[in-house]
PDB file of N, CA and C in Angstrom:
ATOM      1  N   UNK A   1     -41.943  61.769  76.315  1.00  0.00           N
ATOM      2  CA  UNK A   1     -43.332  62.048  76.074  1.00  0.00           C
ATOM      3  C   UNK A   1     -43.605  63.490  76.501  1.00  0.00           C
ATOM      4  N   UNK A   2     -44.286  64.100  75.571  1.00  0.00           N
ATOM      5  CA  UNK A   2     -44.935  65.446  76.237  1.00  0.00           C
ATOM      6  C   UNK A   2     -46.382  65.715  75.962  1.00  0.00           C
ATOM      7  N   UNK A   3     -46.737  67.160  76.065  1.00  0.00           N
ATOM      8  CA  UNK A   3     -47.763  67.605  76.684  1.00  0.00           C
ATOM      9  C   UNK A   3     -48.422  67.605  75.289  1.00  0.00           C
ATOM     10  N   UNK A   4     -47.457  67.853  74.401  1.00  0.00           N
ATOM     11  CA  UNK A   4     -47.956  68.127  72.778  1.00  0.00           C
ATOM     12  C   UNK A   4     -48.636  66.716  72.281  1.00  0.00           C
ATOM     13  N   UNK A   5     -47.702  66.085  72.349  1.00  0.00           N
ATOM     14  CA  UNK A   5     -48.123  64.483  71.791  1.00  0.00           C
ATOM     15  C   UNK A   5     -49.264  63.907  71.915  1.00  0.00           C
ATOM     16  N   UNK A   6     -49.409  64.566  73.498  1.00  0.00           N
ATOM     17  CA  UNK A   6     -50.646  63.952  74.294  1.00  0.00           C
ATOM     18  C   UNK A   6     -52.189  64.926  73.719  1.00  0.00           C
ATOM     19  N   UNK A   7     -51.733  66.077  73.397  1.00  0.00           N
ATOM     20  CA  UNK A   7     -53.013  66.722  73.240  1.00  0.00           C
ATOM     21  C   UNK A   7     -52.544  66.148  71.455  1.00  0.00           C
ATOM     22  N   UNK A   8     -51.991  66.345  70.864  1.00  0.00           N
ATOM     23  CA  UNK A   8     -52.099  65.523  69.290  1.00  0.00           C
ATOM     24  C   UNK A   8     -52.577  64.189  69.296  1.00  0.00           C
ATOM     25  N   UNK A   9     -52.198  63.729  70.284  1.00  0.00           N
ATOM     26  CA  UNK A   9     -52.897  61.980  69.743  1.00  0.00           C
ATOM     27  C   UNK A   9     -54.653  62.238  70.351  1.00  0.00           C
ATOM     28  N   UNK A  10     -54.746  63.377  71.438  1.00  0.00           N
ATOM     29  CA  UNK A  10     -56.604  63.347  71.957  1.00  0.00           C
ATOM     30  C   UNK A  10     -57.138  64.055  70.429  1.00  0.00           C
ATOM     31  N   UNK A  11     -56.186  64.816  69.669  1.00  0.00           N
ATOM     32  CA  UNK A  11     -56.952  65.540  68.702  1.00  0.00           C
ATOM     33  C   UNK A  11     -57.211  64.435  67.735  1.00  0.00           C
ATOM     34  N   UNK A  12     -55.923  63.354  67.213  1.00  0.00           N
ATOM     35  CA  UNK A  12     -56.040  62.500  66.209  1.00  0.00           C
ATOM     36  C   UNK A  12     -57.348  61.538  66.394  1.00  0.00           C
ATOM     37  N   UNK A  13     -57.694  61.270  67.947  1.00  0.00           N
ATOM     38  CA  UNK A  13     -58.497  60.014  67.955  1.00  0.00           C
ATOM     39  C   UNK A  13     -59.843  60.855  68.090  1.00  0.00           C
ATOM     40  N   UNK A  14     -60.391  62.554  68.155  1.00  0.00           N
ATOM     41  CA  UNK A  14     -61.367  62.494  68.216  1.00  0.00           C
ATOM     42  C   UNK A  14     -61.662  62.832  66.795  1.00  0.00           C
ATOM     43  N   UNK A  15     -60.526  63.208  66.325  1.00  0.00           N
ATOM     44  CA  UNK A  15     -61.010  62.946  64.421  1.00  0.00           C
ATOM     45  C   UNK A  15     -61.198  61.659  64.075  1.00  0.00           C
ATOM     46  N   UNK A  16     -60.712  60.870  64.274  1.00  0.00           N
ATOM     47  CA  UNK A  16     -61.272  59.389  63.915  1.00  0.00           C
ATOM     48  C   UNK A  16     -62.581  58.845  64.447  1.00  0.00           C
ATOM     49  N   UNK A  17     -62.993  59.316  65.502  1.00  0.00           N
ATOM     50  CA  UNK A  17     -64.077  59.221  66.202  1.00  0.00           C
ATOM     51  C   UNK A  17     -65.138  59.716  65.370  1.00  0.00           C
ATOM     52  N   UNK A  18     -65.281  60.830  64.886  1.00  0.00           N
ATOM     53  CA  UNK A  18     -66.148  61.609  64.184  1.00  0.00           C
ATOM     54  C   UNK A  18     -66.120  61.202  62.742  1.00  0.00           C
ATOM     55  N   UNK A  19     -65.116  60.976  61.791  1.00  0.00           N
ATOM     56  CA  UNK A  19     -64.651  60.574  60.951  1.00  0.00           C
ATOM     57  C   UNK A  19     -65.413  58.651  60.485  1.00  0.00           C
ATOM     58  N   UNK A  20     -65.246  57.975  62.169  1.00  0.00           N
ATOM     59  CA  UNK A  20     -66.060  56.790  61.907  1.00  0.00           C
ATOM     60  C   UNK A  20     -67.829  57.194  62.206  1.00  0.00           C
ATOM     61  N   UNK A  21     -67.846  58.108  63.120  1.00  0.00           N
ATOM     62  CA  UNK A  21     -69.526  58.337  63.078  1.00  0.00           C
ATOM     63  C   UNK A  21     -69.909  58.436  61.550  1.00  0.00           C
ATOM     64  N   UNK A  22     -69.569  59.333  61.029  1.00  0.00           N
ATOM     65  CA  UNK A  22     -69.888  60.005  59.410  1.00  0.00           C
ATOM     66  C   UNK A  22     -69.426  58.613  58.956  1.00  0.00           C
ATOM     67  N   UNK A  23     -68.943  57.798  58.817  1.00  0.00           N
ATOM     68  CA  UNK A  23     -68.828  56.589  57.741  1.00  0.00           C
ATOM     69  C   UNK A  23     -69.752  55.620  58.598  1.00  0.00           C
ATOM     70  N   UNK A  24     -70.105  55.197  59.400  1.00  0.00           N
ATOM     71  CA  UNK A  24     -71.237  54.596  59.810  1.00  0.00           C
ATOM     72  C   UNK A  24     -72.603  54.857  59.404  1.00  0.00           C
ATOM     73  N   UNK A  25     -73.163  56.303  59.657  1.00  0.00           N
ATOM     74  CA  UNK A  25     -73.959  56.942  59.111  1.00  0.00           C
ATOM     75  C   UNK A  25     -74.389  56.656  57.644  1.00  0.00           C
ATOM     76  N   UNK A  26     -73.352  56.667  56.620  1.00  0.00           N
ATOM     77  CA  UNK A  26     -73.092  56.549  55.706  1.00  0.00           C
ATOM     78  C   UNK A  26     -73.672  55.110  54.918  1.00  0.00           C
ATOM     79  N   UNK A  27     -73.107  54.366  55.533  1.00  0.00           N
ATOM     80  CA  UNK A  27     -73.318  53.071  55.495  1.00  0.00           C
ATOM     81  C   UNK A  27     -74.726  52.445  55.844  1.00  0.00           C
ATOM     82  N   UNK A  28     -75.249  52.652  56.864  1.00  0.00           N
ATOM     83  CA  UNK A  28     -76.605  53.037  57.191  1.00  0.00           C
ATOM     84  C   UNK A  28     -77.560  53.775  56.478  1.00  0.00           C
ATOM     85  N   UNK A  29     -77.241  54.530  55.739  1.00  0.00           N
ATOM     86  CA  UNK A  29     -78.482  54.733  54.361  1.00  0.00           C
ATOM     87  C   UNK A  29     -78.039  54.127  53.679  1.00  0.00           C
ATOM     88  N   UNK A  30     -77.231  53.202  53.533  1.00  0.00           N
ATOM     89  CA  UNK A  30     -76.514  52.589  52.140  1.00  0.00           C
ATOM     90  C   UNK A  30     -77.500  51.029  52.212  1.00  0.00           C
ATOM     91  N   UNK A  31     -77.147  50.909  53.526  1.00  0.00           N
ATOM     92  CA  UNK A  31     -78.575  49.320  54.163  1.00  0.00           C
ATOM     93  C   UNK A  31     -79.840  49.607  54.154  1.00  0.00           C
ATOM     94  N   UNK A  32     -80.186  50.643  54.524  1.00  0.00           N
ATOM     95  CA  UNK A  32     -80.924  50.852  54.054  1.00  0.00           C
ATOM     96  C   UNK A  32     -81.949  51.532  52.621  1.00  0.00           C
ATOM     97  N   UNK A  33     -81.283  51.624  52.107  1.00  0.00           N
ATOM     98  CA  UNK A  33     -81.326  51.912  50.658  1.00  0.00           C
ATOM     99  C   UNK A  33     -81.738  50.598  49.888  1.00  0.00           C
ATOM    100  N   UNK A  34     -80.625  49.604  50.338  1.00  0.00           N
ATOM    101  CA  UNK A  34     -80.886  48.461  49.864  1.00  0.00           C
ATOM    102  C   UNK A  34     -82.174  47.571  50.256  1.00  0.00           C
ATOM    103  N   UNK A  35     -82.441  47.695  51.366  1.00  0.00           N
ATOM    104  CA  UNK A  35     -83.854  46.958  52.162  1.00  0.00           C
ATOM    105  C   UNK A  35     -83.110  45.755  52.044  1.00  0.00           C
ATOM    106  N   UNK A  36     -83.705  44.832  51.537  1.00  0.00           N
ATOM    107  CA  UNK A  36     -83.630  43.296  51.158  1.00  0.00           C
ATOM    108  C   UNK A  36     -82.444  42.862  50.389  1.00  0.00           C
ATOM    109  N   UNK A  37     -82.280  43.715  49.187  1.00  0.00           N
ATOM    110  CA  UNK A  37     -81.291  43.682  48.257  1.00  0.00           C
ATOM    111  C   UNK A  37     -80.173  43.046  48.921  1.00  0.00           C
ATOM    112  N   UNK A  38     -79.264  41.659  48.536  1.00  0.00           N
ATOM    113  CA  UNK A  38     -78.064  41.358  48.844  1.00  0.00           C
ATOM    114  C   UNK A  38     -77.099  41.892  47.838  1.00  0.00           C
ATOM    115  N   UNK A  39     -77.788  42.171  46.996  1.00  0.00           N
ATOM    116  CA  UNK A  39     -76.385  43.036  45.963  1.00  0.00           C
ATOM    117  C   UNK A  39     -77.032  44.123  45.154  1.00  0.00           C
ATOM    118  N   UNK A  40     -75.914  44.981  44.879  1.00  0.00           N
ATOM    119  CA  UNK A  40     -76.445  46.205  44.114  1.00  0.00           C
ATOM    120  C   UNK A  40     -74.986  46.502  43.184  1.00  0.00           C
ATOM    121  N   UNK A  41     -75.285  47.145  42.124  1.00  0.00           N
ATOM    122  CA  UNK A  41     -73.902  47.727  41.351  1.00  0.00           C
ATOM    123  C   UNK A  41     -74.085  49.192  40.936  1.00  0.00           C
ATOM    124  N   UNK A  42     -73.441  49.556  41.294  1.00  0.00           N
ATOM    125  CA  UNK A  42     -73.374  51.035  41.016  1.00  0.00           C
ATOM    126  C   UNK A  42     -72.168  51.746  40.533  1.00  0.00           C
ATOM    127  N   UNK A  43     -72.083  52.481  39.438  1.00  0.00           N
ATOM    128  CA  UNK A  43     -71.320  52.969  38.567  1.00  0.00           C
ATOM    129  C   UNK A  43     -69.496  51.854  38.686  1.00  0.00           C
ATOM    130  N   UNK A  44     -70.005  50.921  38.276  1.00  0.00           N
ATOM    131  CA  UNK A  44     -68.519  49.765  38.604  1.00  0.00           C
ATOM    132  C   UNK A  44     -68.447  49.283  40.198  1.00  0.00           C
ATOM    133  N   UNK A  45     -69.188  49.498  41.026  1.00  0.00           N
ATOM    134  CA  UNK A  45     -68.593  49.107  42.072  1.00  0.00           C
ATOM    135  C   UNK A  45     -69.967  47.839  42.860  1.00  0.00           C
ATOM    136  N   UNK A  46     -69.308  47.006  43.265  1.00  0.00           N
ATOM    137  CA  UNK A  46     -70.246  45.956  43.897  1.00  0.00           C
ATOM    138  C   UNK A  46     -70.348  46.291  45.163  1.00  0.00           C
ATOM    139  N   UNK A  47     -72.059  46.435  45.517  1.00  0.00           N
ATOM    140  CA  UNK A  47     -72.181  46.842  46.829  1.00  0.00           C
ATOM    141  C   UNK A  47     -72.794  45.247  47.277  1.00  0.00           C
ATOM    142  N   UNK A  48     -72.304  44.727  48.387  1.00  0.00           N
ATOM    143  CA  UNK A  48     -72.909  43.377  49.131  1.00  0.00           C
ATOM    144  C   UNK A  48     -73.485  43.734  50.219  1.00  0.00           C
ATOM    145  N   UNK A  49     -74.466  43.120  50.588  1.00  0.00           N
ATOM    146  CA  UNK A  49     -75.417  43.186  52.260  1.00  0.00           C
ATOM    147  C   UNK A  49     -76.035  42.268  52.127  1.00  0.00           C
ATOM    148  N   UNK A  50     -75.185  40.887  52.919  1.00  0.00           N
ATOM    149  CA  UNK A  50     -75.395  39.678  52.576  1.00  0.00           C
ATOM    150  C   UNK A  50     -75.902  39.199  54.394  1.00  0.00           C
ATOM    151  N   UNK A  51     -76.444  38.457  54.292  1.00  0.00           N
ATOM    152  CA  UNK A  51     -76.939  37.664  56.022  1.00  0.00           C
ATOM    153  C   UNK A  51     -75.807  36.708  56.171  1.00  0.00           C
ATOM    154  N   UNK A  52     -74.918  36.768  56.958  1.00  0.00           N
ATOM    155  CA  UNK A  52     -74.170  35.731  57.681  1.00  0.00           C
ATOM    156  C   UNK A  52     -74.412  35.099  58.905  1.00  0.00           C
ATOM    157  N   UNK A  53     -74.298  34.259  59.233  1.00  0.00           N
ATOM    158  CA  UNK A  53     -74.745  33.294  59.941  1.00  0.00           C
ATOM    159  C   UNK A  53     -73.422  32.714  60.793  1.00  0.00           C
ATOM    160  N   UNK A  54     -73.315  33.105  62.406  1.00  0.00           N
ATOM    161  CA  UNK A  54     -72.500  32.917  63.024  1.00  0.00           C
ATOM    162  C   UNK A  54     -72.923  31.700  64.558  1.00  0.00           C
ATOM    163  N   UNK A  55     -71.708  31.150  64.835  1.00  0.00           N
ATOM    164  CA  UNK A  55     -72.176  30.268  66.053  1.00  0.00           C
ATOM    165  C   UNK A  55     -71.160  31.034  67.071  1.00  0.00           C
ATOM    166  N   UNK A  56     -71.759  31.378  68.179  1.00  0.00           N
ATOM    167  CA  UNK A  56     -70.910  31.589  69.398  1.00  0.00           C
ATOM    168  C   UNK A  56     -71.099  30.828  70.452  1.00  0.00           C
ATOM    169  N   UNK A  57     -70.503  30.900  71.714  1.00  0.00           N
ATOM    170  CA  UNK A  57     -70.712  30.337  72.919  1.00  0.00           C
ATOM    171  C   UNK A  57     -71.191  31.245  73.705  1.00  0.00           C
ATOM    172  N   UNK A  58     -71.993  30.480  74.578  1.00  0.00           N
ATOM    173  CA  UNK A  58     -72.459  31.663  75.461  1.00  0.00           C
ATOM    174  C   UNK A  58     -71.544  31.350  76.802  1.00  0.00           C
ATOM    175  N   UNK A  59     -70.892  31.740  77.025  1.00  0.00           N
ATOM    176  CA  UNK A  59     -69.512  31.665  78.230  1.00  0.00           C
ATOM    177  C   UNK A  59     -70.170  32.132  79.190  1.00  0.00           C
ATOM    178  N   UNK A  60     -71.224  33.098  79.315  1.00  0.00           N
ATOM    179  CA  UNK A  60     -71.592  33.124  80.792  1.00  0.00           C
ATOM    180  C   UNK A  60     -72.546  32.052  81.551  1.00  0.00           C
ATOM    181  N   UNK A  61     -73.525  31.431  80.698  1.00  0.00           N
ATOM    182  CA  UNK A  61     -74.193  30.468  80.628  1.00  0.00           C
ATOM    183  C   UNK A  61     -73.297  29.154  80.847  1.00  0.00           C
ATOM    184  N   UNK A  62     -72.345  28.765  80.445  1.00  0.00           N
ATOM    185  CA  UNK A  62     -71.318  27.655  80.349  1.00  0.00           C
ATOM    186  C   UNK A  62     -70.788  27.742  81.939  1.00  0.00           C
ATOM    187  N   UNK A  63     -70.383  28.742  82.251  1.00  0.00           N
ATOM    188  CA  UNK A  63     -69.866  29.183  83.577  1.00  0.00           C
ATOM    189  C   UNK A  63     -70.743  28.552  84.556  1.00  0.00           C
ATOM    190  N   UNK A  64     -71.741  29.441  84.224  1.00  0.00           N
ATOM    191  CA  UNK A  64     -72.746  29.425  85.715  1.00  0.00           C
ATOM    192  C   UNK A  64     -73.421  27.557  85.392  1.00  0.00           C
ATOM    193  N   UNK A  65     -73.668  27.261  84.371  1.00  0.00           N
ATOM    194  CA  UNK A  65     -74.160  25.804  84.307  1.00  0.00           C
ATOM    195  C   UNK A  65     -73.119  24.348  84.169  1.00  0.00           C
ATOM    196  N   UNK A  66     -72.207  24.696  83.927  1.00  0.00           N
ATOM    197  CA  UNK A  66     -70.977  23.620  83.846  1.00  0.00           C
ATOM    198  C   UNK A  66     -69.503  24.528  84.230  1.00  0.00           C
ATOM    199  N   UNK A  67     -69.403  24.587  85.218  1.00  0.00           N
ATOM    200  CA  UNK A  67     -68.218  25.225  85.572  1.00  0.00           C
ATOM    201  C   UNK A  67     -66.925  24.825  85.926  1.00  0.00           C
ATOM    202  N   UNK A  68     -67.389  23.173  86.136  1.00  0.00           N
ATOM    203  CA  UNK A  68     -65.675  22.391  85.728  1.00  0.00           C
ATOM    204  C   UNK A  68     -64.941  22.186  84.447  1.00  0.00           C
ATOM    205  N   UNK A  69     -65.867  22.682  83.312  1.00  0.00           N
ATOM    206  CA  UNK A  69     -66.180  22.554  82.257  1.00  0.00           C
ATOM    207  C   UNK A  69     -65.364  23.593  81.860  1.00  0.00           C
ATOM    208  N   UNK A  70     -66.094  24.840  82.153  1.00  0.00           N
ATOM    209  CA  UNK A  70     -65.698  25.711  82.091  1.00  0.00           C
ATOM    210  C   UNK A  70     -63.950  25.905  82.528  1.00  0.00           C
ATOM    211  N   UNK A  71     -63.431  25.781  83.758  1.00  0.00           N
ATOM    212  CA  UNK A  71     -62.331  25.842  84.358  1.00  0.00           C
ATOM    213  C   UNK A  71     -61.328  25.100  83.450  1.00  0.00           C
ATOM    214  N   UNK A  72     -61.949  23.838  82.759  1.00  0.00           N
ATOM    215  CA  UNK A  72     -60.928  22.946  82.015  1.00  0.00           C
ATOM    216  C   UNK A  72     -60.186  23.628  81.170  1.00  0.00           C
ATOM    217  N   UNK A  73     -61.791  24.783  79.679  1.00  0.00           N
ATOM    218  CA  UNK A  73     -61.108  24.999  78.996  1.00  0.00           C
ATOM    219  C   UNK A  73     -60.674  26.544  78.545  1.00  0.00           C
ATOM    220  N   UNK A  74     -60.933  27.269  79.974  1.00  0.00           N
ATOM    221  CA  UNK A  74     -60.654  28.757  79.844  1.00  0.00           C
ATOM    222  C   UNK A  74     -59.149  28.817  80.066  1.00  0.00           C
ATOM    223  N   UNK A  75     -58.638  29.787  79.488  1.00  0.00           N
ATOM    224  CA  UNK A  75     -57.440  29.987  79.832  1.00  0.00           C
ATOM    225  C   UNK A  75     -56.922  32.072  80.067  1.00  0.00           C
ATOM    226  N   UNK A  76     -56.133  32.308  80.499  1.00  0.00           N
ATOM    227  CA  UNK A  76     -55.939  33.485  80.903  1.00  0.00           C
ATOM    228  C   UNK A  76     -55.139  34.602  79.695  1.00  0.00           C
ATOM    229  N   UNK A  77     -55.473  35.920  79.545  1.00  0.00           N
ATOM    230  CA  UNK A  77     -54.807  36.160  78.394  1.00  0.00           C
ATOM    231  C   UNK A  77     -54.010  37.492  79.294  1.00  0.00           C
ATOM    232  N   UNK A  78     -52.774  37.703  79.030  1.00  0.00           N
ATOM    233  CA  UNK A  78     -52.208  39.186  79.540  1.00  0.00           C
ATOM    234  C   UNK A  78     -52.112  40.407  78.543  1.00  0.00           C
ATOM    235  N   UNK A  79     -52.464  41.165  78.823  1.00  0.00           N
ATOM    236  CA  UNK A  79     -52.497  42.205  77.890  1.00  0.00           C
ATOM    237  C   UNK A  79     -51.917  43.817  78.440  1.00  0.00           C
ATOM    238  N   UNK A  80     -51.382  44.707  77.730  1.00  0.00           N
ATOM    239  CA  UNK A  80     -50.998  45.859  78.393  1.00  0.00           C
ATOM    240  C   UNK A  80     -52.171  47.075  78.349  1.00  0.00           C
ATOM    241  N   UNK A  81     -52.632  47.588  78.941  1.00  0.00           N
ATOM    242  CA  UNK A  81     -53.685  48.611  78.128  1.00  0.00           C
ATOM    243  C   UNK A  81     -52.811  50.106  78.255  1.00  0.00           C
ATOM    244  N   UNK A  82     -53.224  50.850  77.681  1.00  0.00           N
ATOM    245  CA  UNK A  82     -52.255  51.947  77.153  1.00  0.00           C
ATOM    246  C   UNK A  82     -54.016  53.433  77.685  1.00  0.00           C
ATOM    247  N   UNK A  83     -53.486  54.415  78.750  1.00  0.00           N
ATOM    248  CA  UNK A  83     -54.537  54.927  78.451  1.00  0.00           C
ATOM    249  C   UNK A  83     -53.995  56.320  78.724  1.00  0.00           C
ATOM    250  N   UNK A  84     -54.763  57.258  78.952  1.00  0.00           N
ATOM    251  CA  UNK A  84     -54.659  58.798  78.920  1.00  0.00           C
ATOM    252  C   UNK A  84     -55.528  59.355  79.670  1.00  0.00           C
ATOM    253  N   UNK A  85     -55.442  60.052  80.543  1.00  0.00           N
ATOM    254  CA  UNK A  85     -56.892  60.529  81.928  1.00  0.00           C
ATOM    255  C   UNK A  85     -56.477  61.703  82.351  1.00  0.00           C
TER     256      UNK A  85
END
């Protein structure tokens, strides 16, 4: 590993950084453009902005209110994290 790599991969990820701001942005007049609209077509291409409808758990709530409950069915995950400082 060197000194190069390290300043190439800080350069690669703050182009992607900026790169996803500007496509967020993007996308964001695109929703809004649409308002309400769940579909739009424009020169061949199908634009969707549809409402989905998701169920989660609330795990901190589960914790603090049933916590044997909790203990039964949490389980532990290992992971490596990779960082640069």
């Amino acid at each position: 590993m060197t000194k190069e790599q390290i300043l190439e991969l800080k350069d690669i990820e703050a182009q992607i950084d900026a790169l996803k701001k500007k496509a967020d942005a993007l996308k964001d007049a695109m929703k809004a453009e649409m308002g309400n609209d769940e579909h739009r077509e424009v020169e061949g291409f199908k634009v969707n902005y549809t409402i989905v409808i998701s169920t989660t758990l609330d795990s901190k709530r589960l914790k603090s209110e049933l916590p044997d409950l909790w203990n039964k069915y949490s389980k532990e995950g290992i992971t490596r994290r990779f960082s640069i400082t």
